[in-house]
Protein backbone atom coordinates (compact mmCIF):
# COMPACT_ATOMS: atom_id res chain seq x y z
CA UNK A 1 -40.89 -76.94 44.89
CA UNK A 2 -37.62 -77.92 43.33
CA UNK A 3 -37.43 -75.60 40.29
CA UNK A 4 -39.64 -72.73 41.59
CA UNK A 5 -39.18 -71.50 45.51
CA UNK A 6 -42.72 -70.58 47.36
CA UNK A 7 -41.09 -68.75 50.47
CA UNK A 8 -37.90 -67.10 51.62
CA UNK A 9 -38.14 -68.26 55.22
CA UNK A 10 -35.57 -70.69 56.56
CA UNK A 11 -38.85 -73.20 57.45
CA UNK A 12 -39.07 -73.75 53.62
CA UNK A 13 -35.27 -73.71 52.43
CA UNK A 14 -35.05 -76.64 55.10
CA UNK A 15 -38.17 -78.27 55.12
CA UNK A 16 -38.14 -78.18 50.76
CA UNK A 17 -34.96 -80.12 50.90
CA UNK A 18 -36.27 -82.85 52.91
CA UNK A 19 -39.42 -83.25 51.09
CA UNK A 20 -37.48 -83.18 48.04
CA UNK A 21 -35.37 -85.92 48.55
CA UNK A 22 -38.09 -87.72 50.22
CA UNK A 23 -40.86 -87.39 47.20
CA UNK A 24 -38.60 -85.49 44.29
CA UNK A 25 -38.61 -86.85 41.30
CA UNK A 26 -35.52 -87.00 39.11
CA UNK A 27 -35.86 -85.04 35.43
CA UNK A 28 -32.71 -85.87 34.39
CA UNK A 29 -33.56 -88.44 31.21
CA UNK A 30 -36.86 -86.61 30.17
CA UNK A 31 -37.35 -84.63 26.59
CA UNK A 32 -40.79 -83.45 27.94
CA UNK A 33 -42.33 -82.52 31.23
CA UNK A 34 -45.97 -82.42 31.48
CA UNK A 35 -47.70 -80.67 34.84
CA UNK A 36 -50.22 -78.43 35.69
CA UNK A 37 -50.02 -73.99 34.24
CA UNK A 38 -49.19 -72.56 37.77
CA UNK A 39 -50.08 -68.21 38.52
CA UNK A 40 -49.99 -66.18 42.03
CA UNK A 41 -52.58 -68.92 43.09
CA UNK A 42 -50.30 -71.89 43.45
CA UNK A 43 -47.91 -70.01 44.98
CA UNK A 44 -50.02 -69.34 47.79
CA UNK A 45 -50.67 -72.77 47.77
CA UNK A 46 -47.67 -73.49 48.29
CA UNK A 47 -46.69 -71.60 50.87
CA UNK A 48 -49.92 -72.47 52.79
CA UNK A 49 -49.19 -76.30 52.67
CA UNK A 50 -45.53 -75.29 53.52
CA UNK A 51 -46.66 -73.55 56.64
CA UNK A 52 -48.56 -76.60 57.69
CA UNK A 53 -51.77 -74.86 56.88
CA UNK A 54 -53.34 -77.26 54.17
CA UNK A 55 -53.82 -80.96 54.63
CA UNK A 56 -52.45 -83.05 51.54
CA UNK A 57 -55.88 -84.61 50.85
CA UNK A 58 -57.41 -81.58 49.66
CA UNK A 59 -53.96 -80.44 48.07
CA UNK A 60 -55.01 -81.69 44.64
CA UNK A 61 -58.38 -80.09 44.66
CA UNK A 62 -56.71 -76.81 45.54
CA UNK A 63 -54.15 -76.94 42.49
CA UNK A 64 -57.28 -78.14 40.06
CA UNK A 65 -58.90 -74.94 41.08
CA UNK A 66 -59.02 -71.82 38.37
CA UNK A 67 -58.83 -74.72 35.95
CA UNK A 68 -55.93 -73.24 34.06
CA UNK A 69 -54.84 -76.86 32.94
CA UNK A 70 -52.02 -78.57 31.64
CA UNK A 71 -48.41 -77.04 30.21
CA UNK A 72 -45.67 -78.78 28.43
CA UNK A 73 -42.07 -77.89 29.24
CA UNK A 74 -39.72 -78.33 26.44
CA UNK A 75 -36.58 -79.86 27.69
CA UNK A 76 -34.18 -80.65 25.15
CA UNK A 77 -33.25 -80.21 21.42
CA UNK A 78 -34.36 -83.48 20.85
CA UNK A 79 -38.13 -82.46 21.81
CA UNK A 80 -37.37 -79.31 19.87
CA UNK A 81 -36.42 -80.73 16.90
CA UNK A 82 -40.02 -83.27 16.96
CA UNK A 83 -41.96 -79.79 17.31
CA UNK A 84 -44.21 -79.06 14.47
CA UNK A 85 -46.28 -76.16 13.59
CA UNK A 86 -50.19 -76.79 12.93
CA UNK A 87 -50.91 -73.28 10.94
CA UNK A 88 -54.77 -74.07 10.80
CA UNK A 89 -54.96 -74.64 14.26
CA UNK A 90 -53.65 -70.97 15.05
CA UNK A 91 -56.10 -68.30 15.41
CA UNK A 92 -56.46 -64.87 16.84
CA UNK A 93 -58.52 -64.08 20.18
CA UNK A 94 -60.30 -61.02 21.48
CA UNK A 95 -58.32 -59.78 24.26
CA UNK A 96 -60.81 -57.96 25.94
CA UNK A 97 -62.83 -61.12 26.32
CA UNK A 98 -60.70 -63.84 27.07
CA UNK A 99 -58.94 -61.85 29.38
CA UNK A 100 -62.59 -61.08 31.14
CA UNK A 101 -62.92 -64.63 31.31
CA UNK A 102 -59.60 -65.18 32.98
CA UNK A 103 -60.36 -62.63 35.66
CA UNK A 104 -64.02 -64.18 36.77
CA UNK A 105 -62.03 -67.66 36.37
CA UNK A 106 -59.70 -66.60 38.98
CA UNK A 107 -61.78 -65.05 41.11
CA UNK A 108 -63.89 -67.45 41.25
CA UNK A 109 -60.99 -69.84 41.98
CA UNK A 110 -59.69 -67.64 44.80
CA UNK A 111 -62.75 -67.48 46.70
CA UNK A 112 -63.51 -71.82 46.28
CA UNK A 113 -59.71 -72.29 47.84
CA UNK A 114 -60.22 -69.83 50.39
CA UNK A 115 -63.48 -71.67 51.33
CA UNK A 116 -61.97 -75.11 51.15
CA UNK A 117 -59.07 -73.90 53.01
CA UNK A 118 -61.42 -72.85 55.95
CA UNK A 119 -63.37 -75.89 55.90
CA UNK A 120 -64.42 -78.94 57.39
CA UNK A 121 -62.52 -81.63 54.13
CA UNK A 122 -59.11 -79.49 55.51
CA UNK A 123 -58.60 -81.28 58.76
CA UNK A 124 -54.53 -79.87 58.76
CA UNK A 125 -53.77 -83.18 60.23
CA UNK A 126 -51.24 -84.89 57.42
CA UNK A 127 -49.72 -81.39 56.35
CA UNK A 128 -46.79 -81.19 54.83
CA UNK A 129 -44.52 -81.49 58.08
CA UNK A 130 -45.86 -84.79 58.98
CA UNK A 131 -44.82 -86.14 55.20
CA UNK A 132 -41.01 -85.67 56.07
């Protein structure tokens, strides 16, 4: 929410700022930020729990989906410069197939948030307005 806008709409550019300061968390003295690989999915996400649409307590769930797991951001030239290369741990992928894979993954993942979303586990009682 701080580094990557979900929505245009004056609700969010307000609303972000609040919920920033409120939960934000400084990355000011860090070489390294770990967090989850976000696509088109987590922006919807995002803008759903903006829009008061998605209770927090499936919020986690939702953002597991599609399992695209974890990416490292590379901060400073200090992490940089620790940065080695593994050459036998490269190797080269079929397109065609992993790229397949990707596709079912995410569709897959779509159609699970879309059914959580409309469920009974999101009661879109403690959405994000209520966490300001």
């Amino acid at each position: 929410m701080k580094h990557r806008p979900a929505a245009d709409s004056k609700r969010y550019r307000l609303l972000s700022e609040k919920f920033i300061e409120k939960y934000g968390i400084s990355t000011e003295g860090y070489d390294v930020i770990k967090g989850w690989r976000a696509n088109a999915s987590y922006f919807y996400i995002a803008k759903a729990f903006v829009r008061d649409e998605i209770d927090v307590d499936i919020l986690e769930e939702l953002l597991a989906l599609g399992g695209l797991g974890i990416q490292y951001c590379v901060k400073s030239v200090r992490a940089y410069e620790h940065l080695v290369e593994v050459p036998d741990g490269l190797f080269s992928v079929e397109f065609a197939m992993y790229n397949e894979k990707y596709n079912i993954r995410d569709i897959m993942a779509r159609e699970t948030m879309r059914n959580l979303i409309e469920s009974d586990k999101n009661k879109v009682t403690n959405v994000f307005s209520t966490l300001l």
